[in-house]
N, C-alpha and C. Protein backbone atom coordinates (compact mmCIF):
# COMPACT_ATOMS: atom_id res chain seq x y z
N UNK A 1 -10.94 -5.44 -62.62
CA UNK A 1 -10.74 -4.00 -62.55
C UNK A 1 -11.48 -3.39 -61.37
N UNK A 2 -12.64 -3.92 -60.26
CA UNK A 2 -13.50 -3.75 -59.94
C UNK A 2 -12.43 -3.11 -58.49
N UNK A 3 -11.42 -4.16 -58.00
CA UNK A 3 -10.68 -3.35 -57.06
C UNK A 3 -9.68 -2.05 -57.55
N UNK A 4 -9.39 -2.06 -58.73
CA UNK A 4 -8.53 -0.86 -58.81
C UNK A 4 -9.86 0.52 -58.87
N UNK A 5 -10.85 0.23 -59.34
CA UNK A 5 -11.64 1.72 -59.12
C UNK A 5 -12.36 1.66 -57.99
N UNK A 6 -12.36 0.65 -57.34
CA UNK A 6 -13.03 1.20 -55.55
C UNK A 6 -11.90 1.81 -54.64
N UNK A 7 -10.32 1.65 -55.23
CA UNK A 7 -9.09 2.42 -54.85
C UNK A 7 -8.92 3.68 -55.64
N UNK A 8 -9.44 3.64 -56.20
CA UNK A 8 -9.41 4.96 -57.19
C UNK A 8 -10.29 5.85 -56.59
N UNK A 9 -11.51 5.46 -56.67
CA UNK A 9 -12.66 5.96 -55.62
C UNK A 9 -12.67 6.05 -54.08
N UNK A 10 -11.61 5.49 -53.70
CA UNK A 10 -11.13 5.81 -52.17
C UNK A 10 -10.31 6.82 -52.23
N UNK A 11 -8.99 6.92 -52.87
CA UNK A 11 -8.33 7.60 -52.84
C UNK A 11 -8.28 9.13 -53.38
N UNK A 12 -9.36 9.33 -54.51
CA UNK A 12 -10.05 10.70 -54.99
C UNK A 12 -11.37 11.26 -54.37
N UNK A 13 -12.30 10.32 -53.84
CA UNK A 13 -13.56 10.56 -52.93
C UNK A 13 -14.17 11.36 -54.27
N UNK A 14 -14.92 12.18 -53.34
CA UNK A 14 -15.82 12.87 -54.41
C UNK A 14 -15.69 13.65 -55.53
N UNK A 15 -14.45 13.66 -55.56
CA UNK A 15 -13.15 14.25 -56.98
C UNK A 15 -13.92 13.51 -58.37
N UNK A 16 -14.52 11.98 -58.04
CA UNK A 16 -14.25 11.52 -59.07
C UNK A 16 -15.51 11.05 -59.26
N UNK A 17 -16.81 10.67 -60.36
CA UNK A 17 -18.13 9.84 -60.22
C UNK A 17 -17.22 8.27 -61.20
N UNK A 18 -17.28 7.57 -60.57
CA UNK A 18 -17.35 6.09 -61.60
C UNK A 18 -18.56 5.38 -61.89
N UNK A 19 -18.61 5.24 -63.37
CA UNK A 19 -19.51 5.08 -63.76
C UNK A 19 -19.49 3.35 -64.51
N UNK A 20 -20.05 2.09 -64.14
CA UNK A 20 -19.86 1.12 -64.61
C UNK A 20 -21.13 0.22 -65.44
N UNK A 21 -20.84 0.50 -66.75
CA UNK A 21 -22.06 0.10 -68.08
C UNK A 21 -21.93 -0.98 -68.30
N UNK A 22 -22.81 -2.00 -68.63
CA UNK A 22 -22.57 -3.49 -69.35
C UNK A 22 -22.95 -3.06 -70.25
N UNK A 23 -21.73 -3.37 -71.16
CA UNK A 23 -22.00 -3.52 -72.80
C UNK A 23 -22.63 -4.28 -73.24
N UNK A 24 -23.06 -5.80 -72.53
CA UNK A 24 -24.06 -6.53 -72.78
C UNK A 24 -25.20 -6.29 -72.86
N UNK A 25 -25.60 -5.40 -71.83
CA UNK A 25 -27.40 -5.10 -71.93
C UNK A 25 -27.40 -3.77 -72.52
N UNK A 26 -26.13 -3.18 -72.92
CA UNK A 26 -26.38 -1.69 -73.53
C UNK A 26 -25.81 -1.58 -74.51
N UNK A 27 -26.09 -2.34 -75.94
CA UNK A 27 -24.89 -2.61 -76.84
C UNK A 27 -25.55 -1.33 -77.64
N UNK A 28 -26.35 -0.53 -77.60
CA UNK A 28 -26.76 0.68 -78.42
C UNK A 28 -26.03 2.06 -77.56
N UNK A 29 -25.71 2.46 -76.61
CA UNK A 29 -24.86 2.75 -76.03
C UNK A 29 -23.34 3.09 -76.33
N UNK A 30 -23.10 1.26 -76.24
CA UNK A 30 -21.43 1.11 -76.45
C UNK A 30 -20.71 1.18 -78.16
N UNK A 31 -21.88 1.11 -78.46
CA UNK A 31 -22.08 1.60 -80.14
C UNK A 31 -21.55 3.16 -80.48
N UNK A 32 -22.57 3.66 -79.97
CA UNK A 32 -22.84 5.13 -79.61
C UNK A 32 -21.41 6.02 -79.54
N UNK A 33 -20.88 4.96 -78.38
CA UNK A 33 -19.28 5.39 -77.73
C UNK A 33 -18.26 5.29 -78.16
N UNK A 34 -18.73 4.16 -78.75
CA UNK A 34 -17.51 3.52 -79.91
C UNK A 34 -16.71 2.77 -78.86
N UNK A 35 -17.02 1.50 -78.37
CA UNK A 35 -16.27 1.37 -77.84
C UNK A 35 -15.99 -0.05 -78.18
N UNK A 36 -14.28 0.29 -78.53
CA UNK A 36 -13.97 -1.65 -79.27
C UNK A 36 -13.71 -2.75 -78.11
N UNK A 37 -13.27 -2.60 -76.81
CA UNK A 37 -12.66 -3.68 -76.25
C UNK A 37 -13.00 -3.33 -75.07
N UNK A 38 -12.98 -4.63 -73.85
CA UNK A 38 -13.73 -3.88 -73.04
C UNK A 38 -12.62 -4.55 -71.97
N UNK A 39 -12.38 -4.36 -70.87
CA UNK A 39 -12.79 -2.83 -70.40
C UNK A 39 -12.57 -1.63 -71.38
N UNK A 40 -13.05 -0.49 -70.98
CA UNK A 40 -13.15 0.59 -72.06
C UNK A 40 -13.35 1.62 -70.28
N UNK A 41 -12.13 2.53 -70.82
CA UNK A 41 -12.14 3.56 -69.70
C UNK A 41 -12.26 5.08 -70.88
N UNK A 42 -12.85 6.06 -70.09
CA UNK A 42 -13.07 7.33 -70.55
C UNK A 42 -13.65 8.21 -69.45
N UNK A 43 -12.71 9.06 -69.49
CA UNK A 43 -12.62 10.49 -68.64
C UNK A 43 -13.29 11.13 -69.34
N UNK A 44 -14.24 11.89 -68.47
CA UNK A 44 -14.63 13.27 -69.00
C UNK A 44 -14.81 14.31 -68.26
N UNK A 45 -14.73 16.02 -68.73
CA UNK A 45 -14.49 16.80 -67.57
C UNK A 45 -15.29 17.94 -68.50
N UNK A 46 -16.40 18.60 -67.61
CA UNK A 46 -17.15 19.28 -68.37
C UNK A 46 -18.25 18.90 -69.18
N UNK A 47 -18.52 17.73 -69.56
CA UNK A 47 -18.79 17.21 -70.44
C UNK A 47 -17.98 16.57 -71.34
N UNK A 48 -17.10 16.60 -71.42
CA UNK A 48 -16.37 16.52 -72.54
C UNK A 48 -15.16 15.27 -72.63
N UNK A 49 -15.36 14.54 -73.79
CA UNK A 49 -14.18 13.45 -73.23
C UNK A 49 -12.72 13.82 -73.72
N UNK A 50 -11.93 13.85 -72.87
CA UNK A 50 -11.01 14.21 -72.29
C UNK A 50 -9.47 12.83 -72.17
N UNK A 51 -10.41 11.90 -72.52
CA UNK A 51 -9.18 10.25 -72.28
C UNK A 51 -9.49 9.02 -72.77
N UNK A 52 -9.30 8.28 -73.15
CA UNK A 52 -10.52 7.05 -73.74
C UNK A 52 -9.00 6.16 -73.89
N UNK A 53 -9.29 4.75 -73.25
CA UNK A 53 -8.35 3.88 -73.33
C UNK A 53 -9.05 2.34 -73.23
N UNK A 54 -8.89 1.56 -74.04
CA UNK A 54 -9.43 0.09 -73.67
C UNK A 54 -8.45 -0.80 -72.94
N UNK A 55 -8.39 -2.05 -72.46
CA UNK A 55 -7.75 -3.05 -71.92
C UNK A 55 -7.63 -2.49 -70.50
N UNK A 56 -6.72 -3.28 -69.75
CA UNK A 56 -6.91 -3.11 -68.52
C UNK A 56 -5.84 -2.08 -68.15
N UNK A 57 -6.53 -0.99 -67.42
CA UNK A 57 -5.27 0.58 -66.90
C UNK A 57 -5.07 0.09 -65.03
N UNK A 58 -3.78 0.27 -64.84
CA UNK A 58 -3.26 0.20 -64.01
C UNK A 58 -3.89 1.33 -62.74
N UNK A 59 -3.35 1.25 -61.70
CA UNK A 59 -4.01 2.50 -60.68
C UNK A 59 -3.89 4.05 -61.13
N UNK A 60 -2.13 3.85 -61.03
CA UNK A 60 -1.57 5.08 -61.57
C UNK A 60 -1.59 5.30 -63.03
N UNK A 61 -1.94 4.82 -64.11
CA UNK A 61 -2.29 5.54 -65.02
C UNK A 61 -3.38 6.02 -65.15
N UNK A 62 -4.68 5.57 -64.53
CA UNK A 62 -6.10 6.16 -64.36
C UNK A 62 -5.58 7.45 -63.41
N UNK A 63 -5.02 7.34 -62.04
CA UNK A 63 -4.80 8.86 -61.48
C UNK A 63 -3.71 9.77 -62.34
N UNK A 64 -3.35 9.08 -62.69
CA UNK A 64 -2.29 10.36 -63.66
C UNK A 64 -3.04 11.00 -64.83
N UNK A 65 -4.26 9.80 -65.40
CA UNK A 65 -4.82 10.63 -66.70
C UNK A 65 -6.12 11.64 -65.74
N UNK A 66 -6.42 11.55 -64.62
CA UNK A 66 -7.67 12.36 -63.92
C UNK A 66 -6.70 13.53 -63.20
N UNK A 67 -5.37 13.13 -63.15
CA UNK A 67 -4.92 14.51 -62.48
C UNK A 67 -4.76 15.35 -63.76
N UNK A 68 -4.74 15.01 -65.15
CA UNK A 68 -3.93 15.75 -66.27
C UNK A 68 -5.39 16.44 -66.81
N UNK A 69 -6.70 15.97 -66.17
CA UNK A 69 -7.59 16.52 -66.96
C UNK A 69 -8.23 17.69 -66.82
């Protein structure tokens, strides 16, 4: 997934912060988040989460769910 969000992050620039957690060293965290499968993507805008999807998201469905937010 590591090249689709450095294209994601090219193509939105400072539109967007990506943020990348190991659930391994942060399993109180991913607890926290609830998060079942990993990858584990989640938008948030304001604070607020806004999108939450596990398995692997394509380019354009990550820019389509950050343009809808």
């Amino acid at each position: 997934m590591m090249p689709v969000l450095e294209k994601l992050k090219d193509d939105l620039g400072d539109g967007v912060r990506i943020l990348k957690i190991d659930v391994d060293k942060n399993q109180a965290l991913a607890t926290q988040m609830n998060v079942r499968g990993v990858p584990a993507f989640m938008i948030y805008k304001n604070g607020n989460l806004i999108w939450k999807a596990s398995g692997v998201q394509p380019l354009h469905v990550l820019k389509e769910q950050i343009a809808n937010a």
